[in-house]
C-alpha atoms as a PDB file:
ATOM      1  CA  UNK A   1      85.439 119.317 112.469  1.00  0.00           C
ATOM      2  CA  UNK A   2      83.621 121.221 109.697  1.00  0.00           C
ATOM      3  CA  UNK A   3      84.678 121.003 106.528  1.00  0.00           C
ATOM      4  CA  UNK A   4      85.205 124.809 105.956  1.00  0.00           C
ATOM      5  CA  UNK A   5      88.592 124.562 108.205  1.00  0.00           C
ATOM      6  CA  UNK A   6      89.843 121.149 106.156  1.00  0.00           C
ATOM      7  CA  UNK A   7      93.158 122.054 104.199  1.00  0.00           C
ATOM      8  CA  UNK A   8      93.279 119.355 101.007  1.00  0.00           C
ATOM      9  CA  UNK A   9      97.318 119.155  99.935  1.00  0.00           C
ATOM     10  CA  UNK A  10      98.515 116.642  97.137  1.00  0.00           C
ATOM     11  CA  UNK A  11      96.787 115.794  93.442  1.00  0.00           C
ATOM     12  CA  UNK A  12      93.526 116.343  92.243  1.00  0.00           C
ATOM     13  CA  UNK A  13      91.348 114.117  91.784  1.00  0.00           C
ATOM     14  CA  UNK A  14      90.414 113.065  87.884  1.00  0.00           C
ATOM     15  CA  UNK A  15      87.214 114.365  86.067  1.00  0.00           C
ATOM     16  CA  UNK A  16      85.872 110.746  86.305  1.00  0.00           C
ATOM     17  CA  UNK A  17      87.012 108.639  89.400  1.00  0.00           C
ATOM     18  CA  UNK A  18      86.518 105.631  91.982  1.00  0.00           C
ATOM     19  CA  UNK A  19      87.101 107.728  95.283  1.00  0.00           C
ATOM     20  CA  UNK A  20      87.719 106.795  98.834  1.00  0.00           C
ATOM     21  CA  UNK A  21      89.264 108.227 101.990  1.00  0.00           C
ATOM     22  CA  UNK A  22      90.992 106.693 105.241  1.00  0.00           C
ATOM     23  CA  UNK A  23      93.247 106.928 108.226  1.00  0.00           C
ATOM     24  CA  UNK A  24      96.761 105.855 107.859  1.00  0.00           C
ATOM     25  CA  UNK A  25      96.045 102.836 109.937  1.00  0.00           C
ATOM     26  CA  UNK A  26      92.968 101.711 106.371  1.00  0.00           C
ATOM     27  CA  UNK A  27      95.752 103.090 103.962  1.00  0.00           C
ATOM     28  CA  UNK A  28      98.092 100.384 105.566  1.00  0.00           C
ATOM     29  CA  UNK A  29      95.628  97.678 105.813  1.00  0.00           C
ATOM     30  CA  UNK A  30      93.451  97.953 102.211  1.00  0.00           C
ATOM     31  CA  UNK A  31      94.996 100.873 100.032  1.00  0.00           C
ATOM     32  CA  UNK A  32      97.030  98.092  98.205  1.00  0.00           C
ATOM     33  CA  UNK A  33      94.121  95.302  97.636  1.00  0.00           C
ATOM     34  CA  UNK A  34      91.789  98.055  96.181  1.00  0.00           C
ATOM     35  CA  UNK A  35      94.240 100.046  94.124  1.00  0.00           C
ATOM     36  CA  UNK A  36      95.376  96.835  92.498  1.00  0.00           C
ATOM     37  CA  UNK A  37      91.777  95.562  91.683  1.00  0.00           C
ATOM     38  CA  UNK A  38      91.027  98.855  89.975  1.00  0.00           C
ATOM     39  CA  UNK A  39      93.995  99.408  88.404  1.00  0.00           C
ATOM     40  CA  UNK A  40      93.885  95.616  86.599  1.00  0.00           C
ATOM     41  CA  UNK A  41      90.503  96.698  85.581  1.00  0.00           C
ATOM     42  CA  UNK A  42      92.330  99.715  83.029  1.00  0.00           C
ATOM     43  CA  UNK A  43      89.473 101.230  82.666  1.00  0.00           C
ATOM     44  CA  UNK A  44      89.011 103.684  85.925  1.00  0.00           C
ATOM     45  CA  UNK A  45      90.814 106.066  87.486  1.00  0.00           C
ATOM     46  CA  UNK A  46      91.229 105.705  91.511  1.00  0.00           C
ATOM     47  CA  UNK A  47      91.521 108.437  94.014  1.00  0.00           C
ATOM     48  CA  UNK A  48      92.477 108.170  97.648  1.00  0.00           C
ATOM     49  CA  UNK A  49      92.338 110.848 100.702  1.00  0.00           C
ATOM     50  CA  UNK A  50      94.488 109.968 103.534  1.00  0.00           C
ATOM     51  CA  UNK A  51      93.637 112.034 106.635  1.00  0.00           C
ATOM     52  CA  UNK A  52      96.974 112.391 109.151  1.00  0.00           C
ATOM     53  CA  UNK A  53      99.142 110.741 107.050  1.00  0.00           C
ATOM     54  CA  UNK A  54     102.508 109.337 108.454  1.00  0.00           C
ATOM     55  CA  UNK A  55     106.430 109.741 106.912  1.00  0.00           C
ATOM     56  CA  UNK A  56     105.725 105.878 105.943  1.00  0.00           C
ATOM     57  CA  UNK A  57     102.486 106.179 104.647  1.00  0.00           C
ATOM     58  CA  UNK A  58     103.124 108.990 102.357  1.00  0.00           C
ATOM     59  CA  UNK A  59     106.418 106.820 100.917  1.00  0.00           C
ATOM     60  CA  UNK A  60     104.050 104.047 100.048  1.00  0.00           C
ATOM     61  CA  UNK A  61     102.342 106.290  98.057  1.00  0.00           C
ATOM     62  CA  UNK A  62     105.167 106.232  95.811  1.00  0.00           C
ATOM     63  CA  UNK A  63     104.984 102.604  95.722  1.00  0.00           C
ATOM     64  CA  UNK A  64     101.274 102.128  95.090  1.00  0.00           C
ATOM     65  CA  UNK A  65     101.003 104.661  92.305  1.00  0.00           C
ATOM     66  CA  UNK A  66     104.158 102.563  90.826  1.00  0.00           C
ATOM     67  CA  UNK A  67     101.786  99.117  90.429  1.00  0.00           C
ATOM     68  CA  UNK A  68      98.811 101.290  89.958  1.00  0.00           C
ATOM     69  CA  UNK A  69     100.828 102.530  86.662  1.00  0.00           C
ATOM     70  CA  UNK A  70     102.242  99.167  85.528  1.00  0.00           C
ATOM     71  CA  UNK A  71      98.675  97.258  85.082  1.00  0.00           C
ATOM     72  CA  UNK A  72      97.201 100.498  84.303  1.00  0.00           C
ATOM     73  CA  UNK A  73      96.848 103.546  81.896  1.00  0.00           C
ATOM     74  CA  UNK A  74      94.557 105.168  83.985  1.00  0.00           C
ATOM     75  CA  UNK A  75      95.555 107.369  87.192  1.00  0.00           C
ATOM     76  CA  UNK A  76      96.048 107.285  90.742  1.00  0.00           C
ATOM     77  CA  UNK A  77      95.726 110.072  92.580  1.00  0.00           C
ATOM     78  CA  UNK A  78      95.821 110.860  96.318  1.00  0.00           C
ATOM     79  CA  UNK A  79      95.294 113.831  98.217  1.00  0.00           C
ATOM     80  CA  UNK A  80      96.250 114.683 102.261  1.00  0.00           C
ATOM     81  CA  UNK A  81      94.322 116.755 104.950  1.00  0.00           C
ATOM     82  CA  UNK A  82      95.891 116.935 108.249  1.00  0.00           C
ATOM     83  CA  UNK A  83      93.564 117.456 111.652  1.00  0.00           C
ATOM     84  CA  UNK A  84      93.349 118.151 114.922  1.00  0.00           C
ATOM     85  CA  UNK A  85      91.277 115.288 116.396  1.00  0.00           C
ATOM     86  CA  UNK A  86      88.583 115.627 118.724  1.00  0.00           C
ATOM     87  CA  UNK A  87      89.217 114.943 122.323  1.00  0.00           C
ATOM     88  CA  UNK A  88      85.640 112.417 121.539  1.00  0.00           C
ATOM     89  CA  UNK A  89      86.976 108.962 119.838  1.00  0.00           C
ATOM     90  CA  UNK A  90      83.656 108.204 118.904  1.00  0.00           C
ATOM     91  CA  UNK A  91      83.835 111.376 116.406  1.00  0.00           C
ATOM     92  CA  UNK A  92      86.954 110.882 114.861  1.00  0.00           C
ATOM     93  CA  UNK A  93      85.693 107.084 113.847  1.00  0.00           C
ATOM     94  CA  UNK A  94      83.130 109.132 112.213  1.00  0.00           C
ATOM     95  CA  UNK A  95      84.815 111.578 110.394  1.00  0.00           C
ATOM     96  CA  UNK A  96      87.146 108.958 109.109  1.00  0.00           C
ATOM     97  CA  UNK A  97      84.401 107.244 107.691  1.00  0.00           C
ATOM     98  CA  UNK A  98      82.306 110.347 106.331  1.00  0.00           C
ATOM     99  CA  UNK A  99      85.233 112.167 105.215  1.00  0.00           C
ATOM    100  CA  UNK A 100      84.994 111.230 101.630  1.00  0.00           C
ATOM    101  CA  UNK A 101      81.429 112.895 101.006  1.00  0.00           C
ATOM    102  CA  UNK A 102      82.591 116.147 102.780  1.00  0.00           C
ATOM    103  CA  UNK A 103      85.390 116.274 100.355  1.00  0.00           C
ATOM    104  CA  UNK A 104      83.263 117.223  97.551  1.00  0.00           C
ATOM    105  CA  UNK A 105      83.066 120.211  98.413  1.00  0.00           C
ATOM    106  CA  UNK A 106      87.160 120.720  97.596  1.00  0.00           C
ATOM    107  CA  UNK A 107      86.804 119.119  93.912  1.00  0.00           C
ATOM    108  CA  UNK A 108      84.906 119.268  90.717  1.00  0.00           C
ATOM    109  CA  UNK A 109      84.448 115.821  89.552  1.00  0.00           C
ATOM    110  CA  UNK A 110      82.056 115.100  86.725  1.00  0.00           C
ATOM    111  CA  UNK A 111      81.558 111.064  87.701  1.00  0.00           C
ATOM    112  CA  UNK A 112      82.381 109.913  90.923  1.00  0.00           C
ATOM    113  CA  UNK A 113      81.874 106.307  92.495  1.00  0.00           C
ATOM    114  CA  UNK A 114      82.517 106.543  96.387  1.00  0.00           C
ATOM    115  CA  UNK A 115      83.147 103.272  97.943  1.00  0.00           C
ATOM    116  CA  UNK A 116      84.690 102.161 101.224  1.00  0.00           C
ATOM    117  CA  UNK A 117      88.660 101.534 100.909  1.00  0.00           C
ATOM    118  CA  UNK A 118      88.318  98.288 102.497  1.00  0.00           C
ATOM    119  CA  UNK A 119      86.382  96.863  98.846  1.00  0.00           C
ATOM    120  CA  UNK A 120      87.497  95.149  95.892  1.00  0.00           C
ATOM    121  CA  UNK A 121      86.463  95.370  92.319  1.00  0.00           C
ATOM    122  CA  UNK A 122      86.120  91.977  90.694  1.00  0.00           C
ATOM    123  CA  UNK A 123      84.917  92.609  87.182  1.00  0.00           C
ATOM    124  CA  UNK A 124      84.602  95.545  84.831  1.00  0.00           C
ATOM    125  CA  UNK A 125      81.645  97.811  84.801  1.00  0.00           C
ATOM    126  CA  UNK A 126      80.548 101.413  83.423  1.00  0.00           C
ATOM    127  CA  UNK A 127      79.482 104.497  85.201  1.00  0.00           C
ATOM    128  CA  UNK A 128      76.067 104.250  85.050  1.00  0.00           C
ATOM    129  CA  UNK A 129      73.486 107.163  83.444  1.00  0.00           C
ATOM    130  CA  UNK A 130      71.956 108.042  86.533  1.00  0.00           C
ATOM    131  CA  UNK A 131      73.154 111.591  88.212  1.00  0.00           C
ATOM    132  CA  UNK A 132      73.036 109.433  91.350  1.00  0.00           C
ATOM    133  CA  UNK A 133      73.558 105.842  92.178  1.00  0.00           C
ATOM    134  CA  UNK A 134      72.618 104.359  95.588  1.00  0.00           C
ATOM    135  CA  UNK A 135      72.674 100.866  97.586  1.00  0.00           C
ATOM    136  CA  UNK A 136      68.860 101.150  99.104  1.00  0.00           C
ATOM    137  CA  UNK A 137      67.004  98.866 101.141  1.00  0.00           C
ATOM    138  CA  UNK A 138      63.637 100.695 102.297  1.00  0.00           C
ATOM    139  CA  UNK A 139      62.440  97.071 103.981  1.00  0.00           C
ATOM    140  CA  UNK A 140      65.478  98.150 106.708  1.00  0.00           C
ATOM    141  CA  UNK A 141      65.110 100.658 109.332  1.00  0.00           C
ATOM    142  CA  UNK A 142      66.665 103.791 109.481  1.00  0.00           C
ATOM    143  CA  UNK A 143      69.107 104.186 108.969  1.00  0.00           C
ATOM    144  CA  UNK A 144      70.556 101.205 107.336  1.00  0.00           C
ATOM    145  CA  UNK A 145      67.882 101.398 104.939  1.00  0.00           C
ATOM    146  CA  UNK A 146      71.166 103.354 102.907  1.00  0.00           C
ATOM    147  CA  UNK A 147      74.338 101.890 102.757  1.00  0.00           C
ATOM    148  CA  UNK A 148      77.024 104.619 102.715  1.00  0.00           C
ATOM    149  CA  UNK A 149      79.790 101.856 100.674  1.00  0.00           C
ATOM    150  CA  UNK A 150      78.559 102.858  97.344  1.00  0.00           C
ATOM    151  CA  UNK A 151      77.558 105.983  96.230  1.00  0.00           C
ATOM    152  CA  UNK A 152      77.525 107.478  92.629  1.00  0.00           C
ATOM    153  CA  UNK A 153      77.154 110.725  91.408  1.00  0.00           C
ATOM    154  CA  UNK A 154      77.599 113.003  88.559  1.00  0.00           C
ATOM    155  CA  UNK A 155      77.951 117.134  88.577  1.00  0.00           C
ATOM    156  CA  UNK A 156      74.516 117.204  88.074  1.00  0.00           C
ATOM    157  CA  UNK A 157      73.868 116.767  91.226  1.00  0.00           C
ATOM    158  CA  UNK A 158      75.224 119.322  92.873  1.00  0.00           C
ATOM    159  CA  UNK A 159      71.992 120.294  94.902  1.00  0.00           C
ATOM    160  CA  UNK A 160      71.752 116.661  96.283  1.00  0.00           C
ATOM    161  CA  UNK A 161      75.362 117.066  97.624  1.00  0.00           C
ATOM    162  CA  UNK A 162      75.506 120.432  99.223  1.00  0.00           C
ATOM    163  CA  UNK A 163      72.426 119.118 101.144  1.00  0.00           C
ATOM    164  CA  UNK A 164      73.860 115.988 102.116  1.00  0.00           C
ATOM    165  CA  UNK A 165      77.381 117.580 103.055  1.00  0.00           C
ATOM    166  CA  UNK A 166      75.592 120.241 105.465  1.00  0.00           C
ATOM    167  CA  UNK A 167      73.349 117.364 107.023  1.00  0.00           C
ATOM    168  CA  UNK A 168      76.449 115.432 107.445  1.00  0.00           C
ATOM    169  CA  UNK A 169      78.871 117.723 109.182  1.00  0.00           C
ATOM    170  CA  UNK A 170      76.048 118.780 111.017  1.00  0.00           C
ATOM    171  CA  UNK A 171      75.326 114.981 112.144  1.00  0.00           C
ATOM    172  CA  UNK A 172      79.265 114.791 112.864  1.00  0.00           C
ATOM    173  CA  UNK A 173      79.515 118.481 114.687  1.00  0.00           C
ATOM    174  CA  UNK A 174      76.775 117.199 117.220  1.00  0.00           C
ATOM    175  CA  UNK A 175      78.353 113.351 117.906  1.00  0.00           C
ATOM    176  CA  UNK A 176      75.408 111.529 115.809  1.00  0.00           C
ATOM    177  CA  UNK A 177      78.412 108.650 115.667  1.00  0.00           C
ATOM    178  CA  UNK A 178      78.691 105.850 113.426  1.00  0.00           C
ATOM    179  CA  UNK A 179      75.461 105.780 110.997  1.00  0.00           C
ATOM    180  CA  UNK A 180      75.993 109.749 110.253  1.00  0.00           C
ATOM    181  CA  UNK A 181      76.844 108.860 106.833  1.00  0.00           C
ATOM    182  CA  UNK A 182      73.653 106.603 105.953  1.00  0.00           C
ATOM    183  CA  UNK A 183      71.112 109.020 107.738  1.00  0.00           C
ATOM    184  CA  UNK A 184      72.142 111.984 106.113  1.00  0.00           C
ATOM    185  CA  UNK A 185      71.919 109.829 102.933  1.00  0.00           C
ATOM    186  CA  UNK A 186      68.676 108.487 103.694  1.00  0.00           C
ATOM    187  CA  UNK A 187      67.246 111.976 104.706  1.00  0.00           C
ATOM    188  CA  UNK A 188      69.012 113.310 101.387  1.00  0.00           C
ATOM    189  CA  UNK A 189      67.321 110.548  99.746  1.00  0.00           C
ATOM    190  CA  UNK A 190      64.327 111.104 100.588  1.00  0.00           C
ATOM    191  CA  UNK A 191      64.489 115.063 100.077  1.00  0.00           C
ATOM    192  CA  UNK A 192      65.212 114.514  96.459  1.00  0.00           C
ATOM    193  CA  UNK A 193      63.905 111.434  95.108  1.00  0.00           C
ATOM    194  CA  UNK A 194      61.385 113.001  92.907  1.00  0.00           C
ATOM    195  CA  UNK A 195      64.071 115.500  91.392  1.00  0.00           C
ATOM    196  CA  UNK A 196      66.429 113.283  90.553  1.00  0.00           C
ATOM    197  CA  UNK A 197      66.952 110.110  88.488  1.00  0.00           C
ATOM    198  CA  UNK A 198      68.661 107.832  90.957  1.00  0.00           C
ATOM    199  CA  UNK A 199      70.010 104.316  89.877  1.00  0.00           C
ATOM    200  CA  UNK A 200      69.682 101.622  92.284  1.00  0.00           C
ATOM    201  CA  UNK A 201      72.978  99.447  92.727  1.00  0.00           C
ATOM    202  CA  UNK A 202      71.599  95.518  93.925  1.00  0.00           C
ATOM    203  CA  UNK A 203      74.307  92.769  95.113  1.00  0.00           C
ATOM    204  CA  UNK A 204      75.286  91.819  91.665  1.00  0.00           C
ATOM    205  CA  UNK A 205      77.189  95.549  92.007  1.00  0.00           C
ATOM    206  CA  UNK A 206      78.233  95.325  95.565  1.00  0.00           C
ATOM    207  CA  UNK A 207      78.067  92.430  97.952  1.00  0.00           C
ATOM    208  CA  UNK A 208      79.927  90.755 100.639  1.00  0.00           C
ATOM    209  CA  UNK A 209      79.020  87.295  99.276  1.00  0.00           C
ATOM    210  CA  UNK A 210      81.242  85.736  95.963  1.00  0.00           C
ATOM    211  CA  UNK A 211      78.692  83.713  95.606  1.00  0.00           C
ATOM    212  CA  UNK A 212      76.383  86.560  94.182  1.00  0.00           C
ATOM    213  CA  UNK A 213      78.866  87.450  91.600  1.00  0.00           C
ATOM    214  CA  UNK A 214      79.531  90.723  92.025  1.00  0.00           C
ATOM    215  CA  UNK A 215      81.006  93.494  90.620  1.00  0.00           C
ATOM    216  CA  UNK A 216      82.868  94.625  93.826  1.00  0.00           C
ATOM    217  CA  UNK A 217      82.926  92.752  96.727  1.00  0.00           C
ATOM    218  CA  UNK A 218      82.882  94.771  99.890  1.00  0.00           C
ATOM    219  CA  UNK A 219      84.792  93.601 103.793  1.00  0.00           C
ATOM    220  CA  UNK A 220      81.407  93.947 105.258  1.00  0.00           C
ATOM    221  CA  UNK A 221      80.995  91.519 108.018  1.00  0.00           C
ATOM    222  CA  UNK A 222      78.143  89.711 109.022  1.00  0.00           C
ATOM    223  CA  UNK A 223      76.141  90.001 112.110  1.00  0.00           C
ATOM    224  CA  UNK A 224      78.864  88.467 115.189  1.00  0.00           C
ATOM    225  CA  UNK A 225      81.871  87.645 113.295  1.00  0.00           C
ATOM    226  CA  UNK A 226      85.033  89.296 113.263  1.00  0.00           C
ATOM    227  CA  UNK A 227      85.652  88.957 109.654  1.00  0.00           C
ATOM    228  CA  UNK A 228      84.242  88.327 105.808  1.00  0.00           C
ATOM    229  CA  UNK A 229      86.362  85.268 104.611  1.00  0.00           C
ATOM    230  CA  UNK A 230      85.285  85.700 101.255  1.00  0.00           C
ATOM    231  CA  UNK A 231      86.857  89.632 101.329  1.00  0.00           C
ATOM    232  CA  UNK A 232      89.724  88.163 103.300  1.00  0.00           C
ATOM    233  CA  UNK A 233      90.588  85.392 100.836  1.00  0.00           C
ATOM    234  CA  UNK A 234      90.305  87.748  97.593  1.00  0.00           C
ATOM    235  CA  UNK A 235      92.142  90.258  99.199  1.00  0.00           C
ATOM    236  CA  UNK A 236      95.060  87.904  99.522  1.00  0.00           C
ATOM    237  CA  UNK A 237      94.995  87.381  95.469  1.00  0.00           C
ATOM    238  CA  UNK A 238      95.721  91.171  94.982  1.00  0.00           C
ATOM    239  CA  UNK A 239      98.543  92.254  97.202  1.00  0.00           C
END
């Protein structure tokens, strides 16, 4: 699965965006919740990669985009790729989930917020002045020292993301599994933190908790339960 053979069909993404990617199966279960909290923010645009879309899928498109428009002024866009999967299930979990950095490659964005599909934005907020923006916790090992959920970065830093992008397929090519995403982020990290001015997002950006107030809430689970009530009960209030 490198990304030189992907083939991206469907819109563009805007010059400044929120973006995410999924599998039909995420579209189905969280495209809704976050394209509604975005789009009754009205003041970002959202884009959304569906890899191996289905018939039904691609007709709620129509549909989302329609409330995305009504609370809105600001677009929706959404872009396909369809691919052979790997015979390893392992891999395809973790190209679904790392998909959305490789896809830089395709598009020149000028701001770009990359968050997991299955988060909600709660309050306003402004893309911050920082070329990049990331969640870091250097008290954790590697490598969930990084978390891969939120992840700014402007077209300044275009050297960060070619580096991270190569790591990363690289990561995926040889079955790394899950944590590809936050290692190559961490390494990237690491590689570049002295070149670039990086902004680091706390909980009152992203959390799991409503108690810490955040500015997107995220369907993170904590450690040995099956669900985050607090995502689950929001998530409820926007579909």
């Amino acid at each position: 699965m490198q990304n030189k053979s992907i083939e991206v069909r469907g819109d563009k993404p805007s010059n400044e965006t929120i973006f995410t990617a999924c599998d039909s199966i995420y579209f189905h279960n969280y495209a809704l919740g976050l394209s509604n909290s975005i789009a009754k923010l009205n003041s970002k645009n959202l884009h959304i990669h569906i890899i191996n879309p289905t018939k039904e899928i691609i007709n709620n498109v129509i549909e989302i985009k329609k409330k995305f428009n009504f609370f809105s002024a600001y677009s929706l866009t959404v872009s396909y790729e369809e691919i052979i999967l790997d015979a390893n299930n392992k891999k395809n979990k973790t190209y679904y989930a790392s998909s959305r950095f490789l896809l830089q490659d395709f598009f020149a964005i000028s701001k770009c917020l990359i968050v997991d599909i299955d988060s909600l934005f709660i309050k306003n907020f402004d893309f911050c002045s920082s070329d990049l923006g990331l969640v870091i916790d250097l008290n954790k090992p590697v490598p969930t020292a990084i978390k891969a959920g939120c992840f700014y970065f402007t077209k300044n830093a275009k050297e960060f993301l070619q580096f991270n992008n190569k790591l990363l397929a690289h990561l995926i090519d040889k079955g790394y599994g899950w944590f590809a995403d936050q290692l190559s982020l961490y390494v990237s990290y690491q590689k570049f933190k002295d070149q670039y001015d990086i902004h680091m997002f706390d909980k009152e950006f992203m959390s799991k908790k409503l108690n810490d107030n955040p500015i997107m809430i995220t369907n993170q689970r904590s450690d040995g339960k099956k669900n985050n009530i607090d995502f689950d009960k929001l998530y409820s209030e926007f579909i």
